[in-house]
PDB file of N, CA and C in Angstrom:
ATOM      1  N   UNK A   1     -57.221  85.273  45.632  1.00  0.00           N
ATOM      2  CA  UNK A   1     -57.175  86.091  44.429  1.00  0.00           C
ATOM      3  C   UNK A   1     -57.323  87.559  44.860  1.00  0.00           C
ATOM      4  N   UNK A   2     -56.286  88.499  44.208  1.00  0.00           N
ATOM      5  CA  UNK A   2     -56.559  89.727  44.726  1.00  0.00           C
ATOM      6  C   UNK A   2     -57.451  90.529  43.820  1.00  0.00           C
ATOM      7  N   UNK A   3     -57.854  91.748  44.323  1.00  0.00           N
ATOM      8  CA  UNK A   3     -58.703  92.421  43.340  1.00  0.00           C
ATOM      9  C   UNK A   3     -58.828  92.928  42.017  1.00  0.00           C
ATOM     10  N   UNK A   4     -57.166  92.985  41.885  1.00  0.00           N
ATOM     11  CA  UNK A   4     -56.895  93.360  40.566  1.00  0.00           C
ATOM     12  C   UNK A   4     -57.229  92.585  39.699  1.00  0.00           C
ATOM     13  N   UNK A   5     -57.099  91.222  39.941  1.00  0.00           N
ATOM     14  CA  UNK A   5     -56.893  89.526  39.586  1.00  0.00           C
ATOM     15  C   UNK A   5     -58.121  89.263  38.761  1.00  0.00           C
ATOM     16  N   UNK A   6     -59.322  89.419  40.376  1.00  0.00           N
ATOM     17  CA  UNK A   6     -60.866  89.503  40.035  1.00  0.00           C
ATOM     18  C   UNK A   6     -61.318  90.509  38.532  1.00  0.00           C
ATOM     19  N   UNK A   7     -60.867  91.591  38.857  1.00  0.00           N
ATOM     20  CA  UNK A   7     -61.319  92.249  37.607  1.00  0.00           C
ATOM     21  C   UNK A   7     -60.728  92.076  36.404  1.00  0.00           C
ATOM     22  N   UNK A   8     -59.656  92.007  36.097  1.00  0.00           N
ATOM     23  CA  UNK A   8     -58.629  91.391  34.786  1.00  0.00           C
ATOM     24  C   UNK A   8     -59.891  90.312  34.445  1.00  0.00           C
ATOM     25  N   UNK A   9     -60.025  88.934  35.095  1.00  0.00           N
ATOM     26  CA  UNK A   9     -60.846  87.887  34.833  1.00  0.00           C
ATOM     27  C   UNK A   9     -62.575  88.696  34.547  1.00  0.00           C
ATOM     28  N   UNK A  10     -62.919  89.619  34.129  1.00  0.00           N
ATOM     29  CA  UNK A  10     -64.031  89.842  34.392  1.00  0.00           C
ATOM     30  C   UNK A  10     -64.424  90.203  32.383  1.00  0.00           C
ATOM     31  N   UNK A  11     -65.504  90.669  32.142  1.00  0.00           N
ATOM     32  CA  UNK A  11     -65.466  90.857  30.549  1.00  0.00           C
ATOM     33  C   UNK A  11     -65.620  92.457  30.569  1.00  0.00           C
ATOM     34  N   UNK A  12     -65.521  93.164  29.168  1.00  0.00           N
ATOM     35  CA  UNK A  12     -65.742  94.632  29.331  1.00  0.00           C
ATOM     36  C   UNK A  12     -67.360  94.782  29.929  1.00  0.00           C
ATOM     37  N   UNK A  13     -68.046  94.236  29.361  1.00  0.00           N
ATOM     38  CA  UNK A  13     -69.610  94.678  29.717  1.00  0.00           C
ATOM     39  C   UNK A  13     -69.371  94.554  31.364  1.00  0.00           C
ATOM     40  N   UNK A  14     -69.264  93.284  32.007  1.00  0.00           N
ATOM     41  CA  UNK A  14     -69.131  93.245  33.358  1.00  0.00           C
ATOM     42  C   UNK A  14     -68.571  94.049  33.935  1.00  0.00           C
ATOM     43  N   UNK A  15     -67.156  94.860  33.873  1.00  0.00           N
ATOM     44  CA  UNK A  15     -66.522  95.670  34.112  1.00  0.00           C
ATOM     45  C   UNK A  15     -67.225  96.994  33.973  1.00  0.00           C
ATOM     46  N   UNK A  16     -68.152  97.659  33.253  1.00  0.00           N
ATOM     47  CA  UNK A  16     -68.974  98.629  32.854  1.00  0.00           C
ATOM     48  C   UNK A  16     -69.979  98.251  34.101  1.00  0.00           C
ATOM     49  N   UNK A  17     -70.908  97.580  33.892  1.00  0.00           N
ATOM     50  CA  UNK A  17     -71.679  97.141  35.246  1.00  0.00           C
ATOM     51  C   UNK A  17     -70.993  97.065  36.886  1.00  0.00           C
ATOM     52  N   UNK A  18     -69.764  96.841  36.734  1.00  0.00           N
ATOM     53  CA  UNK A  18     -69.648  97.119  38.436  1.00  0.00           C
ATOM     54  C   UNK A  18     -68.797  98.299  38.090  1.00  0.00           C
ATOM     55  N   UNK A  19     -68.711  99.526  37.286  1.00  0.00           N
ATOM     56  CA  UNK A  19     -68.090 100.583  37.461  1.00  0.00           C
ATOM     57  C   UNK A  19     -69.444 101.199  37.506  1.00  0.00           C
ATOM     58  N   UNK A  20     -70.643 100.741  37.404  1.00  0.00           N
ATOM     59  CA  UNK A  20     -71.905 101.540  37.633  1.00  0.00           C
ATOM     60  C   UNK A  20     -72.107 101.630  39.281  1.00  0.00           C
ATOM     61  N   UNK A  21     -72.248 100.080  39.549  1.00  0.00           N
ATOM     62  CA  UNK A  21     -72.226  99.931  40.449  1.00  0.00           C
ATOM     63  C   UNK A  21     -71.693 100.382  41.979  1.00  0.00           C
ATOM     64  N   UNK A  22     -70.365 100.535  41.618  1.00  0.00           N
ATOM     65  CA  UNK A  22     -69.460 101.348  42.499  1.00  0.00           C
ATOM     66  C   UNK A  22     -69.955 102.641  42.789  1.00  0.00           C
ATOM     67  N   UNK A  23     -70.113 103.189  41.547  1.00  0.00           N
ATOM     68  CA  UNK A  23     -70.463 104.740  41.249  1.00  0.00           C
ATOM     69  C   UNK A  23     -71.509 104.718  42.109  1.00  0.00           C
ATOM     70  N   UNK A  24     -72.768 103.975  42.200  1.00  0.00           N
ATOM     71  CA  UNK A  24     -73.839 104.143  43.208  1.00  0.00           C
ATOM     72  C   UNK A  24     -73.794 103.837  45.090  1.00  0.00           C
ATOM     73  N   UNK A  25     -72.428 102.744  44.767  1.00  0.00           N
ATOM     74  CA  UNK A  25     -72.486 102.526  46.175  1.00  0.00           C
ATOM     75  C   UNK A  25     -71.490 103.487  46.750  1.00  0.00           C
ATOM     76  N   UNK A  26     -70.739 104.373  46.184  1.00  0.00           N
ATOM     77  CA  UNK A  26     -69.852 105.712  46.454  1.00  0.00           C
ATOM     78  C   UNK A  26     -71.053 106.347  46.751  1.00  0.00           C
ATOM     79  N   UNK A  27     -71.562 106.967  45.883  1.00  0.00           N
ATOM     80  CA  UNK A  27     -72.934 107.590  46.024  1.00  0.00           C
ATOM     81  C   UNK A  27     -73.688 107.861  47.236  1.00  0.00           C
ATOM     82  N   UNK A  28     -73.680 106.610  48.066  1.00  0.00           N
ATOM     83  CA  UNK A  28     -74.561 105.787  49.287  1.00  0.00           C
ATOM     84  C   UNK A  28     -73.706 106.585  50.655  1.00  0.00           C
ATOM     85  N   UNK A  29     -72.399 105.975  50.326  1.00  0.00           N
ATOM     86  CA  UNK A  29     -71.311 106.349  51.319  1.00  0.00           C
ATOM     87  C   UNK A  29     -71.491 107.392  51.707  1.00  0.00           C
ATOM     88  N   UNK A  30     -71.154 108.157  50.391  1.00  0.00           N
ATOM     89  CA  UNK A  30     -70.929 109.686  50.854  1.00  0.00           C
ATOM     90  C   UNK A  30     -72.517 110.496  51.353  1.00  0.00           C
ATOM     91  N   UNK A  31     -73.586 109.874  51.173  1.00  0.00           N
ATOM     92  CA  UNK A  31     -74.474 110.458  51.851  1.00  0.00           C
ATOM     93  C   UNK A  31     -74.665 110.277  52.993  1.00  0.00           C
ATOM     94  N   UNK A  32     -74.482 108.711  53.399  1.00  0.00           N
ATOM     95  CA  UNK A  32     -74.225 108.439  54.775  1.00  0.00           C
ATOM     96  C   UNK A  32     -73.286 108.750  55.670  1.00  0.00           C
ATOM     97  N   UNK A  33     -72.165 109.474  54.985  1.00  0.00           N
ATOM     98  CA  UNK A  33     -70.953 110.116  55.544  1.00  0.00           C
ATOM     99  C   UNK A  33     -71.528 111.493  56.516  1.00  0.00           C
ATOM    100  N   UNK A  34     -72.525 112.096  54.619  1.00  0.00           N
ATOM    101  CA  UNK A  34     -72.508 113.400  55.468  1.00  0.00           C
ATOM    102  C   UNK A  34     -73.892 113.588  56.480  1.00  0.00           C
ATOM    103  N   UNK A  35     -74.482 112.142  56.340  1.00  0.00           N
ATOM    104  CA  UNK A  35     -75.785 112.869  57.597  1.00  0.00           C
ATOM    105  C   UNK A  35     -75.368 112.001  58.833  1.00  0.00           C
ATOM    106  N   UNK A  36     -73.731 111.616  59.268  1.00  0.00           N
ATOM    107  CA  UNK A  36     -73.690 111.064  60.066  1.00  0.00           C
ATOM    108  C   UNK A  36     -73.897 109.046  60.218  1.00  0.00           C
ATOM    109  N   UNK A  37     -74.253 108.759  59.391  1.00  0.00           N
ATOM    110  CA  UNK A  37     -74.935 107.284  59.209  1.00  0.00           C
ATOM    111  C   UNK A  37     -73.898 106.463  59.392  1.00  0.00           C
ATOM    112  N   UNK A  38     -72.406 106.529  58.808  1.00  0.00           N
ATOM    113  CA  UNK A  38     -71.662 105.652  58.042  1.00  0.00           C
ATOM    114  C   UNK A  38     -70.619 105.086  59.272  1.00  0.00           C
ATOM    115  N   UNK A  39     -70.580 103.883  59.285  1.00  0.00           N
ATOM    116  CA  UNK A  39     -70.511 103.430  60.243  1.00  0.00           C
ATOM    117  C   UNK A  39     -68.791 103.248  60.499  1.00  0.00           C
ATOM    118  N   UNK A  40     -68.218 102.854  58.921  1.00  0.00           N
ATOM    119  CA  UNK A  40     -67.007 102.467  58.236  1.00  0.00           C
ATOM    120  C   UNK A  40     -66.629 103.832  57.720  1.00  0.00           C
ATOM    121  N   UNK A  41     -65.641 104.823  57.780  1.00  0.00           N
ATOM    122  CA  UNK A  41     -65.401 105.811  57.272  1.00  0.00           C
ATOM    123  C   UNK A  41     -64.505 105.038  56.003  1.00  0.00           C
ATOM    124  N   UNK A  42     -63.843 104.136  56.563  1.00  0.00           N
ATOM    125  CA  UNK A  42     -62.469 103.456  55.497  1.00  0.00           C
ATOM    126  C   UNK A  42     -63.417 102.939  54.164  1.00  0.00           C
ATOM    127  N   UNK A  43     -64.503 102.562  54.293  1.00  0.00           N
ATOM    128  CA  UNK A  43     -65.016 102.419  53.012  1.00  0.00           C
ATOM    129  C   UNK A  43     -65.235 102.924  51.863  1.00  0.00           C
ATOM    130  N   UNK A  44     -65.220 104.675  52.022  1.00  0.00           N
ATOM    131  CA  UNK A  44     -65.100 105.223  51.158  1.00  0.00           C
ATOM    132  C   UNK A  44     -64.014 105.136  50.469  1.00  0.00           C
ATOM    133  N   UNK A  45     -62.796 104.989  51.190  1.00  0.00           N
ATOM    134  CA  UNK A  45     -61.482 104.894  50.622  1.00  0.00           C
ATOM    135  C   UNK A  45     -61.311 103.466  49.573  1.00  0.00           C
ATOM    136  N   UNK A  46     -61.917 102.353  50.150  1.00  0.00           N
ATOM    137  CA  UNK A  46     -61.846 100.950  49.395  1.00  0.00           C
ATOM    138  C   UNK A  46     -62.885 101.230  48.398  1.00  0.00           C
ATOM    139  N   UNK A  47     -63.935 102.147  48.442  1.00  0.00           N
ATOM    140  CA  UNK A  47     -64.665 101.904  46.955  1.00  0.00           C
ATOM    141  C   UNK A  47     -64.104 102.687  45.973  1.00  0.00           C
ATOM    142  N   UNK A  48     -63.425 104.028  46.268  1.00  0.00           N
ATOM    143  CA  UNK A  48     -62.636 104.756  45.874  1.00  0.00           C
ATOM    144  C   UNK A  48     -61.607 103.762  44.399  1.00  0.00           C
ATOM    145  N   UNK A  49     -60.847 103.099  45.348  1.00  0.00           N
ATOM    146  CA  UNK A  49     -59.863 102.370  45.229  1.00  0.00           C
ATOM    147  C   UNK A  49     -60.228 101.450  43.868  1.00  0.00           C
ATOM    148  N   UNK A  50     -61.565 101.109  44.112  1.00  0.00           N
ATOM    149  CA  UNK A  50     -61.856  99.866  43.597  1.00  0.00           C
ATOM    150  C   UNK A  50     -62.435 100.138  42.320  1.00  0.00           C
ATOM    151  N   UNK A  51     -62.768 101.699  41.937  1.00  0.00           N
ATOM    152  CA  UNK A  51     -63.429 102.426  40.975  1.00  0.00           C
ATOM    153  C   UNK A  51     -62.377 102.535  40.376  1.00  0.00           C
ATOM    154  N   UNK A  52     -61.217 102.762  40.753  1.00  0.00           N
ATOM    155  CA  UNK A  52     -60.020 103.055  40.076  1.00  0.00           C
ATOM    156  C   UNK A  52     -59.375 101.688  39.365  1.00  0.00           C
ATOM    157  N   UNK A  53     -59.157 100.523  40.073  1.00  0.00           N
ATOM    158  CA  UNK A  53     -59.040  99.243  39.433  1.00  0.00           C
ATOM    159  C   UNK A  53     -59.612  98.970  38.060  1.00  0.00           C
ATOM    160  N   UNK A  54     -61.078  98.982  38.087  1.00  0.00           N
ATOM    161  CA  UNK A  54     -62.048  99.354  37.838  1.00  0.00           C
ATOM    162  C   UNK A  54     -61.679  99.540  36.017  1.00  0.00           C
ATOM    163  N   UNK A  55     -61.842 100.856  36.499  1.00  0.00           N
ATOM    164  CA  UNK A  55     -61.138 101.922  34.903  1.00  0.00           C
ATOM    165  C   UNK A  55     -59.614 101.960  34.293  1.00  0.00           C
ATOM    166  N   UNK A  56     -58.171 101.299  35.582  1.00  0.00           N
ATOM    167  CA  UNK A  56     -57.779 101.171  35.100  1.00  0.00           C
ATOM    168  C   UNK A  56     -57.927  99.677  33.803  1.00  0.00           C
ATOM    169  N   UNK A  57     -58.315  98.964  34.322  1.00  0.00           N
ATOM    170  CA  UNK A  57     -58.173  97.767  33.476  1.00  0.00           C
ATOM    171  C   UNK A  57     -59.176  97.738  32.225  1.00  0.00           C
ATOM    172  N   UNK A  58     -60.637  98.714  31.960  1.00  0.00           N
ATOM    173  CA  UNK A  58     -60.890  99.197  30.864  1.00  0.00           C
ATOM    174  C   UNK A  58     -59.672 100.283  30.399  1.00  0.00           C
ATOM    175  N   UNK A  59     -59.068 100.539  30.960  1.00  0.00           N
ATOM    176  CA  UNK A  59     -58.192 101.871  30.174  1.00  0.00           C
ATOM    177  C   UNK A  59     -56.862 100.664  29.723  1.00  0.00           C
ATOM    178  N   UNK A  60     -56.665 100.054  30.719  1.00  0.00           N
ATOM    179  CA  UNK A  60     -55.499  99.067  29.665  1.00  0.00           C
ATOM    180  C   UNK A  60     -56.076  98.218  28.272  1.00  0.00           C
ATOM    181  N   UNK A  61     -57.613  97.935  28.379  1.00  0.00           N
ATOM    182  CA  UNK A  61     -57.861  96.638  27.217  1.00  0.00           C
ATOM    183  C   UNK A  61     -58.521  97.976  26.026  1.00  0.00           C
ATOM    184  N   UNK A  62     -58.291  99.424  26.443  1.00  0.00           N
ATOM    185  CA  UNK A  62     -58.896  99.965  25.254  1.00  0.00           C
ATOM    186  C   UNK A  62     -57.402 100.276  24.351  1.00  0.00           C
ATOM    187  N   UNK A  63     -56.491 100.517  25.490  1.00  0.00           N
ATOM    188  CA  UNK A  63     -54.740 100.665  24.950  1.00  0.00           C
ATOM    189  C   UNK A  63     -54.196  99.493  23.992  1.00  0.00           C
ATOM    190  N   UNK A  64     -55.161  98.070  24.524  1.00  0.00           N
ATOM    191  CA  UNK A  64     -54.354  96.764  23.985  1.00  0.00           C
ATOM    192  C   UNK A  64     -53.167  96.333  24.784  1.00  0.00           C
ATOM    193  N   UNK A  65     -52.937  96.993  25.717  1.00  0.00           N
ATOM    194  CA  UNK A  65     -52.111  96.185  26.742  1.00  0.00           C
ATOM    195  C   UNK A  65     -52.539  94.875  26.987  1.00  0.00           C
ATOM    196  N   UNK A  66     -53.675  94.674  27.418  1.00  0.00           N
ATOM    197  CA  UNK A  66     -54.294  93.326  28.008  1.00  0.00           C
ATOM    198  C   UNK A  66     -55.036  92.572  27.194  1.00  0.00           C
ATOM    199  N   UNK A  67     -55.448  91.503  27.463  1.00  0.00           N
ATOM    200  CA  UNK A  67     -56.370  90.729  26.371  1.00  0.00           C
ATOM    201  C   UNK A  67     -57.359  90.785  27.194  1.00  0.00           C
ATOM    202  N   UNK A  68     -58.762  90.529  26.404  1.00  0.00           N
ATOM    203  CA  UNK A  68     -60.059  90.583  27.108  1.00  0.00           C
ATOM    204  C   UNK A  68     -60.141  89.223  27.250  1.00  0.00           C
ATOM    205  N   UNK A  69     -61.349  89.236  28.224  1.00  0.00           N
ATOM    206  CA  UNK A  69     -61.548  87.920  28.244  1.00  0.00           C
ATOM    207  C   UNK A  69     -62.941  87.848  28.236  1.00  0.00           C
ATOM    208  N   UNK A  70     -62.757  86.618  27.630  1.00  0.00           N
ATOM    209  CA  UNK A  70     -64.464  86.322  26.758  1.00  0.00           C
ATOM    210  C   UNK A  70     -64.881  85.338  27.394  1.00  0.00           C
ATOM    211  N   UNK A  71     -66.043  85.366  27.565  1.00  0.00           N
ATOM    212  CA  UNK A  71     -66.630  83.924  27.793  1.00  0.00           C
ATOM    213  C   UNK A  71     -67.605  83.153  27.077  1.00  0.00           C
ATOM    214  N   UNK A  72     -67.068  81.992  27.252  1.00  0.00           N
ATOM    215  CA  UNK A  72     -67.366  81.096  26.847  1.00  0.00           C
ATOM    216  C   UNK A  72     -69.095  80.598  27.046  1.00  0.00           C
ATOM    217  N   UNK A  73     -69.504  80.421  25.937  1.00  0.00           N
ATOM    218  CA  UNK A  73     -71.011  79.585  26.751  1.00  0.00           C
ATOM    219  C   UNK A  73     -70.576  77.995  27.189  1.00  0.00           C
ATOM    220  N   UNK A  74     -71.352  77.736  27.876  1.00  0.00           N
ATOM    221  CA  UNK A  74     -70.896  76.454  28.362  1.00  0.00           C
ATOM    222  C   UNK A  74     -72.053  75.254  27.834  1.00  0.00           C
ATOM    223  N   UNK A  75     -71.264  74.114  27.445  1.00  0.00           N
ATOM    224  CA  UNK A  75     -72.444  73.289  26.820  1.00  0.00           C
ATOM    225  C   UNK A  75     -72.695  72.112  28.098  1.00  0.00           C
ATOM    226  N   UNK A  76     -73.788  71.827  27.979  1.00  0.00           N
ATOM    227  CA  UNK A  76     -74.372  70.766  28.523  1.00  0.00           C
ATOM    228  C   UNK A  76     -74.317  69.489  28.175  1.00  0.00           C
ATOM    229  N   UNK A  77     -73.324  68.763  29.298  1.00  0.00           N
ATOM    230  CA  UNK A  77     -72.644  67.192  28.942  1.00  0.00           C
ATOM    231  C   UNK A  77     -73.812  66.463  29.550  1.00  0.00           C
ATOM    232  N   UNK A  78     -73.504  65.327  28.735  1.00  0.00           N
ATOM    233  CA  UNK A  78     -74.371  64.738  29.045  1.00  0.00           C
ATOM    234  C   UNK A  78     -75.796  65.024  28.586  1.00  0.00           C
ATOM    235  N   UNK A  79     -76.642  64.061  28.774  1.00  0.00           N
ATOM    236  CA  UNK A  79     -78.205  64.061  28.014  1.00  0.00           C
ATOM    237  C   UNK A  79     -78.898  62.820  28.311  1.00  0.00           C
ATOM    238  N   UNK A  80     -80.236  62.910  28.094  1.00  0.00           N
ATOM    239  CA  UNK A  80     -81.404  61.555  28.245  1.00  0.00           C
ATOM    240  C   UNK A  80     -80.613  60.811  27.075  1.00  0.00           C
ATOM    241  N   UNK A  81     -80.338  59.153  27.720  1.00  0.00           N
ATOM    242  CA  UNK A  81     -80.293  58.487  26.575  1.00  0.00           C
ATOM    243  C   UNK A  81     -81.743  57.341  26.201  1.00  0.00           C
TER     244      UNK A  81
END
């Protein structure tokens, strides 16, 4: 499954939570960039990337391009008989 894939399948709230998320681990990068730390320079570029996924796919389900996806609670089969 590619990344785009992953996030389409994800709900708006979830999507809000790892666009926080990102935002902090960008955050991380770029400090570790600039005191030397960062071990992966290309990472900045993939979280970059992934912030953008990210917002596009809230920016398509606020357009109505896409359908959201909801989830379901799941019931519990089965029981003591």
């Amino acid at each position: 499954m590619n990344r785009a894939t992953h996030y389409h399948n994800m709900t708006t709230e979830e999507l809000k939570g790892e666009f926080q998320s990102k935002k902090q681990e960008l955050f991380n990068l770029r400090f570790q960039h600039s005191t030397g730390q960062l071990k992966d320079p290309l990472m900045l570029n993939k979280v970059r990337k992934d912030i953008a996924r990210v917002l596009t796919v809230i920016k398509e389900r606020d357009l109505g391009k896409v359908k959201q996806v909801e989830k379901k609670a799941s019931k519990k089969v089965g029981g003591a008989a």
